[in-house]
PDB file of N, CA and C in Angstrom:
ATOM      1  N   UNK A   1      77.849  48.583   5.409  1.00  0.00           N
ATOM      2  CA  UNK A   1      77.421  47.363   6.055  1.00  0.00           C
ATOM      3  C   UNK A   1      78.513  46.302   5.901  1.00  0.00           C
ATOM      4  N   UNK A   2      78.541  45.884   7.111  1.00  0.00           N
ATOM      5  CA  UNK A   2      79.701  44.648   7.080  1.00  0.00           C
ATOM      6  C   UNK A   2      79.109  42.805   6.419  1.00  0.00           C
ATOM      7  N   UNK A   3      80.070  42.719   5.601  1.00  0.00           N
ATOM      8  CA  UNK A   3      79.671  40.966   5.377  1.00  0.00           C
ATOM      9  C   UNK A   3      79.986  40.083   6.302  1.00  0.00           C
ATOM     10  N   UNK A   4      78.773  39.305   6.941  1.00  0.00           N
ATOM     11  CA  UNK A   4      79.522  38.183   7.840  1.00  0.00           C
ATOM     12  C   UNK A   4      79.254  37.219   7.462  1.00  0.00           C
ATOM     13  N   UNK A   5      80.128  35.858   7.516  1.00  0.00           N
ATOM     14  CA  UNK A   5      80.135  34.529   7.519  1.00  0.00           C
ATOM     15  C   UNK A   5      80.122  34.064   8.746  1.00  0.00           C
ATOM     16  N   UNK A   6      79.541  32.829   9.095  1.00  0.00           N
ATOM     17  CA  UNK A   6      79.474  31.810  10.232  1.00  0.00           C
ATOM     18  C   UNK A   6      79.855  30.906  10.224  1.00  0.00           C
ATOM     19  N   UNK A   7      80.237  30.746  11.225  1.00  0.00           N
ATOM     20  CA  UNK A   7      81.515  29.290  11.074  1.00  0.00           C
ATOM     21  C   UNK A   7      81.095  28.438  11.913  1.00  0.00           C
ATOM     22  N   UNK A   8      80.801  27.406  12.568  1.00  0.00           N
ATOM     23  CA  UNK A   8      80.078  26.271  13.599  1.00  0.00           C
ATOM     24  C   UNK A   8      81.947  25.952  13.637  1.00  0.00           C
ATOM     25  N   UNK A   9      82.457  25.680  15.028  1.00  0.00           N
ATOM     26  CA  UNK A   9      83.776  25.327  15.333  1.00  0.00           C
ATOM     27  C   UNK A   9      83.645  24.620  15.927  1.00  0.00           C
ATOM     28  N   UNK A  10      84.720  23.653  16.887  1.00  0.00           N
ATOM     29  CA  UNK A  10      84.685  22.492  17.812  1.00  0.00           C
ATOM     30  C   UNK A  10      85.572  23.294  18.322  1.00  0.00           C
ATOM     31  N   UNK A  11      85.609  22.773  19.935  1.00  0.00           N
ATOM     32  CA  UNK A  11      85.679  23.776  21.273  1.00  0.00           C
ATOM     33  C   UNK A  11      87.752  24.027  20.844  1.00  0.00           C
ATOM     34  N   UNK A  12      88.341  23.139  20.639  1.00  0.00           N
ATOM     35  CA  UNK A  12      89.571  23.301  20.667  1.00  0.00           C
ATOM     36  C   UNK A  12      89.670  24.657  19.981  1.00  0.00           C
ATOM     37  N   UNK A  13      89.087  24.587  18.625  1.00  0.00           N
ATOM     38  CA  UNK A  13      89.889  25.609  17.705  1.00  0.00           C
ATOM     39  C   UNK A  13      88.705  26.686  18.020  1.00  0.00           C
ATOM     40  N   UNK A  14      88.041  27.253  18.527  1.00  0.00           N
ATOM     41  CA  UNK A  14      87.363  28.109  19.124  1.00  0.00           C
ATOM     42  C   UNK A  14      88.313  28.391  20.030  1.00  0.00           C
ATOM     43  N   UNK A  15      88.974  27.900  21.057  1.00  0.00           N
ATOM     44  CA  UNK A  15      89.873  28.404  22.257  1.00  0.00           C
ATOM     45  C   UNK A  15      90.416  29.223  21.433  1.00  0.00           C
ATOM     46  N   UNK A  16      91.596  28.434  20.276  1.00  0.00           N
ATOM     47  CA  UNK A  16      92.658  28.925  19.658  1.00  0.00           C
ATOM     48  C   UNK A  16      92.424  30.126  18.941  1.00  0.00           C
ATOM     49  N   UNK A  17      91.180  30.112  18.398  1.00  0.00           N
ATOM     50  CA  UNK A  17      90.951  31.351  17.415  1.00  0.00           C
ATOM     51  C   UNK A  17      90.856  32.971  18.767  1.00  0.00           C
ATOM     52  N   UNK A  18      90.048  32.385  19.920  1.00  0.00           N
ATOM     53  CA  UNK A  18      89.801  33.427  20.577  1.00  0.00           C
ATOM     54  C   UNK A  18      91.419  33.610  21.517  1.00  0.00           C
ATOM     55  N   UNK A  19      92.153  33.229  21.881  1.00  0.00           N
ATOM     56  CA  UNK A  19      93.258  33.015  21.994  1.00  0.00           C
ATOM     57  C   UNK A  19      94.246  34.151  20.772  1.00  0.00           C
ATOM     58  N   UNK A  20      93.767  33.980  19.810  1.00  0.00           N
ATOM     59  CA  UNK A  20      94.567  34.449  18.506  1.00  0.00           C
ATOM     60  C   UNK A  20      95.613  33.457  18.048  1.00  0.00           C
ATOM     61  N   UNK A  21      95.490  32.220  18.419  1.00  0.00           N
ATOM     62  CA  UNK A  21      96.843  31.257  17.428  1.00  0.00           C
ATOM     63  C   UNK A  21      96.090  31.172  15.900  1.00  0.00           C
ATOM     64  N   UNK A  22      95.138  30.728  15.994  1.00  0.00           N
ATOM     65  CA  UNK A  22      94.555  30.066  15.020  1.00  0.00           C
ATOM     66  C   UNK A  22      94.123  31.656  13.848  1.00  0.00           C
ATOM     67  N   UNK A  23      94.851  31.093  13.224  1.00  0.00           N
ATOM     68  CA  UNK A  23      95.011  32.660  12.288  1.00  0.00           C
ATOM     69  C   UNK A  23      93.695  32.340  10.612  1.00  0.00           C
ATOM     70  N   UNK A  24      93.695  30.529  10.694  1.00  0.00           N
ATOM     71  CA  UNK A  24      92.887  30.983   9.470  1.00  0.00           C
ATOM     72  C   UNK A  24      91.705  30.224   9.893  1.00  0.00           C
ATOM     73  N   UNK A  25      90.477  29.686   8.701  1.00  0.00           N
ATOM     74  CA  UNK A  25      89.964  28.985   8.916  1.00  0.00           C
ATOM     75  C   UNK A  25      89.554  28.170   7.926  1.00  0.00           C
ATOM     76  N   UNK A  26      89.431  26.842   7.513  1.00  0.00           N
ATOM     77  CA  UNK A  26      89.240  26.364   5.998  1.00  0.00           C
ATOM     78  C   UNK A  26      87.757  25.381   6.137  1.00  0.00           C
ATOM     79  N   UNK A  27      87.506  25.540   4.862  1.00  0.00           N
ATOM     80  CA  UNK A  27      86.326  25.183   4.467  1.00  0.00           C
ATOM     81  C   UNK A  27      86.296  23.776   3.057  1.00  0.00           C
ATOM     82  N   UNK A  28      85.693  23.153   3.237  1.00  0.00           N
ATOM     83  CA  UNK A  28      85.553  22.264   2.004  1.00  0.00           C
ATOM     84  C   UNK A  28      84.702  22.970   1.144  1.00  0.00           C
ATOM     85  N   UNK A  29      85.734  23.110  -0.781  1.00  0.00           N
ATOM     86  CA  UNK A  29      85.066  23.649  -1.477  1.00  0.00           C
ATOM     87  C   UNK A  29      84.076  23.086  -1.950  1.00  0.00           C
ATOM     88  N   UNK A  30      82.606  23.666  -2.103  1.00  0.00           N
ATOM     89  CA  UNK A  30      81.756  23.278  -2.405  1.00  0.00           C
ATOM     90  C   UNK A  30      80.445  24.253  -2.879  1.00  0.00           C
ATOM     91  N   UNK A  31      79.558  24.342  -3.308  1.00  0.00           N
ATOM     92  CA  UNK A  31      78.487  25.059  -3.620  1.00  0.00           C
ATOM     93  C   UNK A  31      77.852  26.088  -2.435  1.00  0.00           C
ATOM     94  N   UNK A  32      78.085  25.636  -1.217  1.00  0.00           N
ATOM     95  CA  UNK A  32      77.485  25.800   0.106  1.00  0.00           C
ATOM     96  C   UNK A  32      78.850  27.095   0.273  1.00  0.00           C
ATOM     97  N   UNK A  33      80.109  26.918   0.197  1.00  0.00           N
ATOM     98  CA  UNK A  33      80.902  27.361   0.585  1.00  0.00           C
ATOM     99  C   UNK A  33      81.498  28.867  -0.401  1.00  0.00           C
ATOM    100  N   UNK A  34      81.664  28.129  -1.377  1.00  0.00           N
ATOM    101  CA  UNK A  34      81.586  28.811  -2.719  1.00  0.00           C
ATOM    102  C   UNK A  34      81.225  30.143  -3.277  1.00  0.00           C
ATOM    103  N   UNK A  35      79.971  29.881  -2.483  1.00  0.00           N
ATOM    104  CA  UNK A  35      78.853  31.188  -2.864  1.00  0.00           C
ATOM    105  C   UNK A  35      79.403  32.230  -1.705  1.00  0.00           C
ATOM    106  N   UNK A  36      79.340  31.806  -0.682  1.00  0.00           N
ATOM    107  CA  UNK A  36      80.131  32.712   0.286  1.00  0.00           C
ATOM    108  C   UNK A  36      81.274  33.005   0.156  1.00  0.00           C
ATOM    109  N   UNK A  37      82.208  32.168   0.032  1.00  0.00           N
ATOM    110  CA  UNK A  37      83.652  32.922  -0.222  1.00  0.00           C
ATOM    111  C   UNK A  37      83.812  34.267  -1.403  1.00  0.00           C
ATOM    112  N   UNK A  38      82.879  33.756  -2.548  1.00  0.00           N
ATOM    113  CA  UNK A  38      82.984  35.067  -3.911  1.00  0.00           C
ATOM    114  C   UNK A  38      82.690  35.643  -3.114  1.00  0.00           C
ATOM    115  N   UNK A  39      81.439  36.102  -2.459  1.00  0.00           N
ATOM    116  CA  UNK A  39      80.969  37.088  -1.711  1.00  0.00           C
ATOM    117  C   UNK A  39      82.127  37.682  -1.080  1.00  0.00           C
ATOM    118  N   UNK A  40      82.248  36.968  -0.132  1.00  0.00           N
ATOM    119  CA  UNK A  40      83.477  37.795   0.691  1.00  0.00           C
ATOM    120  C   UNK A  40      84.723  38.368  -0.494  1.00  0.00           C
ATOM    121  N   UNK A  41      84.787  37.186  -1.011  1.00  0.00           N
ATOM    122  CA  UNK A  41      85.928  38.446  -1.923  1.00  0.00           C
ATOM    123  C   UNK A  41      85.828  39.652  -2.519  1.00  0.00           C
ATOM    124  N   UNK A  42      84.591  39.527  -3.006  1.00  0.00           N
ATOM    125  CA  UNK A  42      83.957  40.840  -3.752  1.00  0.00           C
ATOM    126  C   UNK A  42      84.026  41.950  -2.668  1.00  0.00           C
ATOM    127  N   UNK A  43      83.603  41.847  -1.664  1.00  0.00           N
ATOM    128  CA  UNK A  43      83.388  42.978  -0.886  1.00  0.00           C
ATOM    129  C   UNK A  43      84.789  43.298  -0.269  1.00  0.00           C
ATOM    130  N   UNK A  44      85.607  42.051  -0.185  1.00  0.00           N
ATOM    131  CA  UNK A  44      87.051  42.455   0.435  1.00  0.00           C
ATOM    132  C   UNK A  44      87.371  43.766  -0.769  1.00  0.00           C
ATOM    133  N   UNK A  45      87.508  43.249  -1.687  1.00  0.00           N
ATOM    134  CA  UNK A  45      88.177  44.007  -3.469  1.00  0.00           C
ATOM    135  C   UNK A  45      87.428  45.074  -3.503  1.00  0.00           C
ATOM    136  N   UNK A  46      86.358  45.141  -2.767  1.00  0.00           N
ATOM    137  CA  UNK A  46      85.724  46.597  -3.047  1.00  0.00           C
ATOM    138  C   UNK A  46      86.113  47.621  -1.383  1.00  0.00           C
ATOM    139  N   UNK A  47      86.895  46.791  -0.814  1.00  0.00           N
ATOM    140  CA  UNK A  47      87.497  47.665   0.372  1.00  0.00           C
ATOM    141  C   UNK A  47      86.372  47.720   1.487  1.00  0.00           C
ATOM    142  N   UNK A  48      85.282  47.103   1.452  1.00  0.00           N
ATOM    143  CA  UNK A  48      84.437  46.907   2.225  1.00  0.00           C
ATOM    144  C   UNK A  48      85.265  46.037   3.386  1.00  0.00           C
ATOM    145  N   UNK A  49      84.463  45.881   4.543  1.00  0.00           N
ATOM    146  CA  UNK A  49      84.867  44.448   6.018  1.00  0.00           C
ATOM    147  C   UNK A  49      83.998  43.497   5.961  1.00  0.00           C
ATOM    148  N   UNK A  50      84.684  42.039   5.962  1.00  0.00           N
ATOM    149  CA  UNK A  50      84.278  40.835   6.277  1.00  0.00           C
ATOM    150  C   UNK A  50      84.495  40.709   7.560  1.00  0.00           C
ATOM    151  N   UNK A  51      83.532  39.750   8.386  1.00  0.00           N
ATOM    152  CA  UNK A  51      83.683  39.576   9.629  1.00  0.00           C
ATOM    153  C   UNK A  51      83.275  37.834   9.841  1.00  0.00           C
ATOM    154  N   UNK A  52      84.076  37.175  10.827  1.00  0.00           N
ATOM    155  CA  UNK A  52      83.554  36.109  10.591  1.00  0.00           C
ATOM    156  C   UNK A  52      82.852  35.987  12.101  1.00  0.00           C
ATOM    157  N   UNK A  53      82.683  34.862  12.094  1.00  0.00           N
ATOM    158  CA  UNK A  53      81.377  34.552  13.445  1.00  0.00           C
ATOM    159  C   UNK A  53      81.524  33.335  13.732  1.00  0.00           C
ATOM    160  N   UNK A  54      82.440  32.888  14.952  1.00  0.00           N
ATOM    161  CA  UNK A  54      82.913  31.733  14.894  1.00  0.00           C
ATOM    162  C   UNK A  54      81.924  31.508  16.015  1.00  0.00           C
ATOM    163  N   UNK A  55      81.037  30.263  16.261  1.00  0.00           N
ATOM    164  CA  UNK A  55      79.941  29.507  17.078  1.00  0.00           C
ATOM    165  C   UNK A  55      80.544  28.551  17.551  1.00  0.00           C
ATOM    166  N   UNK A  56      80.188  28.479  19.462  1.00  0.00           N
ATOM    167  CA  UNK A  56      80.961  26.630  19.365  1.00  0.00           C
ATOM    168  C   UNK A  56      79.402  26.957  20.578  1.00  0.00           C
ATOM    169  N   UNK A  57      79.031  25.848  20.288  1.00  0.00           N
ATOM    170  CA  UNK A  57      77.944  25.779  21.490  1.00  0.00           C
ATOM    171  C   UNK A  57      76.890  27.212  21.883  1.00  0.00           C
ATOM    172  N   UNK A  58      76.829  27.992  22.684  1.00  0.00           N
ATOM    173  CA  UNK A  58      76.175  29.618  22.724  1.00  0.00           C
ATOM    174  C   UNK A  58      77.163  30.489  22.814  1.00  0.00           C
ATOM    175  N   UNK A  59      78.743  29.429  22.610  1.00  0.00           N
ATOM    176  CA  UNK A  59      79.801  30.919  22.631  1.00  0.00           C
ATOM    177  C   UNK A  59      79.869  31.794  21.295  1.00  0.00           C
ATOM    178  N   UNK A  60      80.526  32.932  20.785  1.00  0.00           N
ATOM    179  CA  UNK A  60      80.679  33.655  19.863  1.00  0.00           C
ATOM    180  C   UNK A  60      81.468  34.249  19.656  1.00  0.00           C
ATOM    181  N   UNK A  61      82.378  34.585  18.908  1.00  0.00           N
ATOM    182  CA  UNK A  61      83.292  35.294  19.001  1.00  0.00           C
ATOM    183  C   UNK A  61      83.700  35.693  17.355  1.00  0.00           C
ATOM    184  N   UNK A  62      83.686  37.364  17.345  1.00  0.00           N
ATOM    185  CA  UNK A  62      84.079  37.857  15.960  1.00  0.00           C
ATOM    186  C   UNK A  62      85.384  37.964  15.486  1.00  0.00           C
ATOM    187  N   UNK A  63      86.000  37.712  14.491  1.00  0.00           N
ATOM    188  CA  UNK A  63      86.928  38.244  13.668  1.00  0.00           C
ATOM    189  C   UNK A  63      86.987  38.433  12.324  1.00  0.00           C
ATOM    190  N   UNK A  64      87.861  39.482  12.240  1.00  0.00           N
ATOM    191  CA  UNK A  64      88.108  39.796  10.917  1.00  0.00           C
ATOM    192  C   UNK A  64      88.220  39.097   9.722  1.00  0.00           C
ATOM    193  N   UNK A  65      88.198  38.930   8.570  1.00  0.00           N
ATOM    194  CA  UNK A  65      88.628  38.055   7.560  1.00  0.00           C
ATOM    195  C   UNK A  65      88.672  38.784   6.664  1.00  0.00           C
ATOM    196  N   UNK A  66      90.083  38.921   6.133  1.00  0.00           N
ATOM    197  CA  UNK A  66      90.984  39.467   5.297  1.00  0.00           C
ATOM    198  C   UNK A  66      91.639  39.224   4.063  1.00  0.00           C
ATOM    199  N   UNK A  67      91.254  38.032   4.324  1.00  0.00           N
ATOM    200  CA  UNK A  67      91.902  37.445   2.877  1.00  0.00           C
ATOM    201  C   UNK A  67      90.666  35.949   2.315  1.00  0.00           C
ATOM    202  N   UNK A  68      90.704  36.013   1.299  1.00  0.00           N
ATOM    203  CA  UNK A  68      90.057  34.338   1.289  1.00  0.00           C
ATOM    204  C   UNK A  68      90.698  33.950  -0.378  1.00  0.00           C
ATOM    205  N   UNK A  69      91.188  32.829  -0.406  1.00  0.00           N
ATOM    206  CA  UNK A  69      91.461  31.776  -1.472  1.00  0.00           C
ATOM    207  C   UNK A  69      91.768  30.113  -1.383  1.00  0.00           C
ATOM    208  N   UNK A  70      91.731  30.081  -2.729  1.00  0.00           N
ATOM    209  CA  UNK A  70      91.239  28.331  -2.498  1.00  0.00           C
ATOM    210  C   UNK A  70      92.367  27.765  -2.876  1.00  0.00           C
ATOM    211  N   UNK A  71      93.105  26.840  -1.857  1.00  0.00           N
ATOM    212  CA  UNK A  71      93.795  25.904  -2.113  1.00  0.00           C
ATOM    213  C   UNK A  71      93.578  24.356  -2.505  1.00  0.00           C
ATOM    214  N   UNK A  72      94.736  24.364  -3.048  1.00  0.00           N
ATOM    215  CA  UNK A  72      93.990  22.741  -3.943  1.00  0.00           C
ATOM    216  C   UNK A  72      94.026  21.738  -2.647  1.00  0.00           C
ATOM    217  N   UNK A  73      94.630  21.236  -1.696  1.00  0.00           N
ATOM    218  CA  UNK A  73      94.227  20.358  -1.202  1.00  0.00           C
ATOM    219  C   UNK A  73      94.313  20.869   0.493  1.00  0.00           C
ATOM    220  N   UNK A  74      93.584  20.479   1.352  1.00  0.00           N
ATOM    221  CA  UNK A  74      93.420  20.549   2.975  1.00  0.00           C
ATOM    222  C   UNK A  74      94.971  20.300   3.468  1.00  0.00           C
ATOM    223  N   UNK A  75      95.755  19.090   2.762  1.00  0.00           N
ATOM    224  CA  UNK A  75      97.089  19.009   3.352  1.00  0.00           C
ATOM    225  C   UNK A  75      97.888  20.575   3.162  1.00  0.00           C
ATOM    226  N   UNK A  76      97.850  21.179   2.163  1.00  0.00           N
ATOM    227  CA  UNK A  76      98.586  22.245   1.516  1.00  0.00           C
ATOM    228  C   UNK A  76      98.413  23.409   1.983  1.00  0.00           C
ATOM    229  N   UNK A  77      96.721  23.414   2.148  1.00  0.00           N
ATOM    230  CA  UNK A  77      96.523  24.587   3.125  1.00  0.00           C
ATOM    231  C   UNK A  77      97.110  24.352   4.976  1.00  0.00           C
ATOM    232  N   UNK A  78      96.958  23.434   5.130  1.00  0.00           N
ATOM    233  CA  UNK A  78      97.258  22.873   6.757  1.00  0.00           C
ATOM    234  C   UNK A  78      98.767  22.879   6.826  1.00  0.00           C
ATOM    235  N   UNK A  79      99.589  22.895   5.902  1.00  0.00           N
ATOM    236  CA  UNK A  79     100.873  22.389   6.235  1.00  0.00           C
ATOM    237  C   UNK A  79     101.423  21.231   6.648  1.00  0.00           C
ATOM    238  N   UNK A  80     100.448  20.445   6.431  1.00  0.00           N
ATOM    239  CA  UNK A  80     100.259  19.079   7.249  1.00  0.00           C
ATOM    240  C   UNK A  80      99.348  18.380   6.660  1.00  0.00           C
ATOM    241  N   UNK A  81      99.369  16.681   6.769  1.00  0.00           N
ATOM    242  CA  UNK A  81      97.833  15.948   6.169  1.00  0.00           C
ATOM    243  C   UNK A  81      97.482  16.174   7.585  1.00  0.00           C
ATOM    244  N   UNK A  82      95.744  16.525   7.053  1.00  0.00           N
ATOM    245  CA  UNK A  82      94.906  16.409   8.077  1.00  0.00           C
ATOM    246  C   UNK A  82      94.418  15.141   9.068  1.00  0.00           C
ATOM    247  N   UNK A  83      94.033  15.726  10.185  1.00  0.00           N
ATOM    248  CA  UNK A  83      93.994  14.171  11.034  1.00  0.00           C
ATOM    249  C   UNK A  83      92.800  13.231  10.278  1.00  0.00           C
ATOM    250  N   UNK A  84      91.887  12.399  11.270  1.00  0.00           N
ATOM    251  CA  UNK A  84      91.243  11.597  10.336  1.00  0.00           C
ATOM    252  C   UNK A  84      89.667  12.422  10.377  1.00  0.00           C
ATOM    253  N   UNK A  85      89.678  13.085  11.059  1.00  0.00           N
ATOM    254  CA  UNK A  85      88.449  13.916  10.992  1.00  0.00           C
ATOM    255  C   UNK A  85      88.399  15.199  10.354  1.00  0.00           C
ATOM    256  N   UNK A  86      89.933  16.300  10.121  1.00  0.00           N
ATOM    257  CA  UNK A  86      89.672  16.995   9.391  1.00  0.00           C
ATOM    258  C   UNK A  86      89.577  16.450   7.738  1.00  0.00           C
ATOM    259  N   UNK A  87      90.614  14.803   7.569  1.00  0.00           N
ATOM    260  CA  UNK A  87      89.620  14.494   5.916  1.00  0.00           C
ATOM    261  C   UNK A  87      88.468  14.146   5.724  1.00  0.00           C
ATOM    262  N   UNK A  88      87.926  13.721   6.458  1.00  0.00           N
ATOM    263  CA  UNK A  88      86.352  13.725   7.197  1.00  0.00           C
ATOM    264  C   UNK A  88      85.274  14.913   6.680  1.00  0.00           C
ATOM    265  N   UNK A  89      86.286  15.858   7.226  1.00  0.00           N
ATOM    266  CA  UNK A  89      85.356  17.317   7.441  1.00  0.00           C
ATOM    267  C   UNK A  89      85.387  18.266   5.805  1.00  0.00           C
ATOM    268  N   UNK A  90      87.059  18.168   5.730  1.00  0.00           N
ATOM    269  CA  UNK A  90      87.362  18.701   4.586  1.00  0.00           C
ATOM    270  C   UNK A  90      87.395  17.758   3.076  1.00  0.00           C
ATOM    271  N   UNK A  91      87.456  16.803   3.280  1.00  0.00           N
ATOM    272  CA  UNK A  91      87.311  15.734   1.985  1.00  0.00           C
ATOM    273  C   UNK A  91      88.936  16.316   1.136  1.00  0.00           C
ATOM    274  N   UNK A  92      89.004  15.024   0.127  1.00  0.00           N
ATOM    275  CA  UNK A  92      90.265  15.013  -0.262  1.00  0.00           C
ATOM    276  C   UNK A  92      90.719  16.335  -1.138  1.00  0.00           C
ATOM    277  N   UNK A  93      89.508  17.133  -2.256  1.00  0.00           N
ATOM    278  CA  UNK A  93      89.500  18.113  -2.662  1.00  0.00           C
ATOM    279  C   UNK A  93      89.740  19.537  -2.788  1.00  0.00           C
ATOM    280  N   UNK A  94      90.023  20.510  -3.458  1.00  0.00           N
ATOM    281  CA  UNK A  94      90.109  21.981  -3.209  1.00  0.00           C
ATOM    282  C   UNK A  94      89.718  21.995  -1.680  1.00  0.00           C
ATOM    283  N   UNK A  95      90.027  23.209  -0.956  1.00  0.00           N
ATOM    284  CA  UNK A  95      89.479  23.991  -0.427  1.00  0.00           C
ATOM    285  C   UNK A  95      89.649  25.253  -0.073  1.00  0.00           C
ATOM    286  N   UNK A  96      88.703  25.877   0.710  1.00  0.00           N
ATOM    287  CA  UNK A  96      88.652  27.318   0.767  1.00  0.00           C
ATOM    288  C   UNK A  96      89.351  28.151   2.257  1.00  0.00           C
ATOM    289  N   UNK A  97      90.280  28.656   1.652  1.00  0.00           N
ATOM    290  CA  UNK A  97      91.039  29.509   3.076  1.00  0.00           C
ATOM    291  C   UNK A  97      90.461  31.009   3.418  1.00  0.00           C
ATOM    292  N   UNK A  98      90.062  31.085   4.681  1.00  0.00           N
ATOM    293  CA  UNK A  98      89.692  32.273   5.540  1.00  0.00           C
ATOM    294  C   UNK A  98      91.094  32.966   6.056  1.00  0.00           C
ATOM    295  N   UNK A  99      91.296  33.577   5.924  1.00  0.00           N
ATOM    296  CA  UNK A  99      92.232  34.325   6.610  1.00  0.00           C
ATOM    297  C   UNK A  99      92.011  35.255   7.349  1.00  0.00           C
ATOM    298  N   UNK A 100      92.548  35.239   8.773  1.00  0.00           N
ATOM    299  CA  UNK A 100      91.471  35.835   9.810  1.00  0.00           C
ATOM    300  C   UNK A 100      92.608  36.810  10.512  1.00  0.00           C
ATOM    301  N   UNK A 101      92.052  38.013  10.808  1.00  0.00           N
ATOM    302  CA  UNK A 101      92.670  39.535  11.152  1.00  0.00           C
ATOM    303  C   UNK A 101      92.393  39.280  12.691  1.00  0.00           C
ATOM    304  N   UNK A 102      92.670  40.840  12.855  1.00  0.00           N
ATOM    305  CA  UNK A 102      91.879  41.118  14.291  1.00  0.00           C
ATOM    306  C   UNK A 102      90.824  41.186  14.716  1.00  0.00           C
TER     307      UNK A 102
END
């Protein structure tokens, strides 16, 4: 059985992910988030498939997720400071990287 996570996206990075630019996906670390990412790791480490489930409106679209770890800040994971809505979204703190396959 496959593990899936769900992701709620905004239409841009939904294009991009289904597109294939958008290679990861990050999360603000938190209790909500947390519990899912161990999960996914556990089952990655046990050679099991994560799948993610990216939602924008009734669209859907699956991918892989291959990797997951937590970087200390949204700028570090982004390569970039985030605009004013991803510190918004992601807050100044850890967060959690998806790393997304085929």
């Amino acid at each position: 059985m496959t593990y899936q996570l769900a992701f709620r996206v905004r239409t841009p990075y939904f294009r991009a992910i289904v597109r294939g630019e958008k290679v990861t996906e990050i999360r603000r670390s938190n209790e909500f988030w947390n519990v899912r990412a161990h999960r996914a790791m556990a089952e990655l480490q046990a050679g099991r498939h994560v799948t993610g489930m990216f939602l924008c409106g009734r669209a859907k679209h699956y991918r892989e997720v291959v990797r997951v770890a937590w970087i200390g800040s949204a700028a570090w994971a982004l390569g970039r400071e985030p605009t004013e809505q991803g510190r918004e979204d992601l807050g100044a703190g850890m967060v959690i990287e998806f790393m997304l396959g085929k």
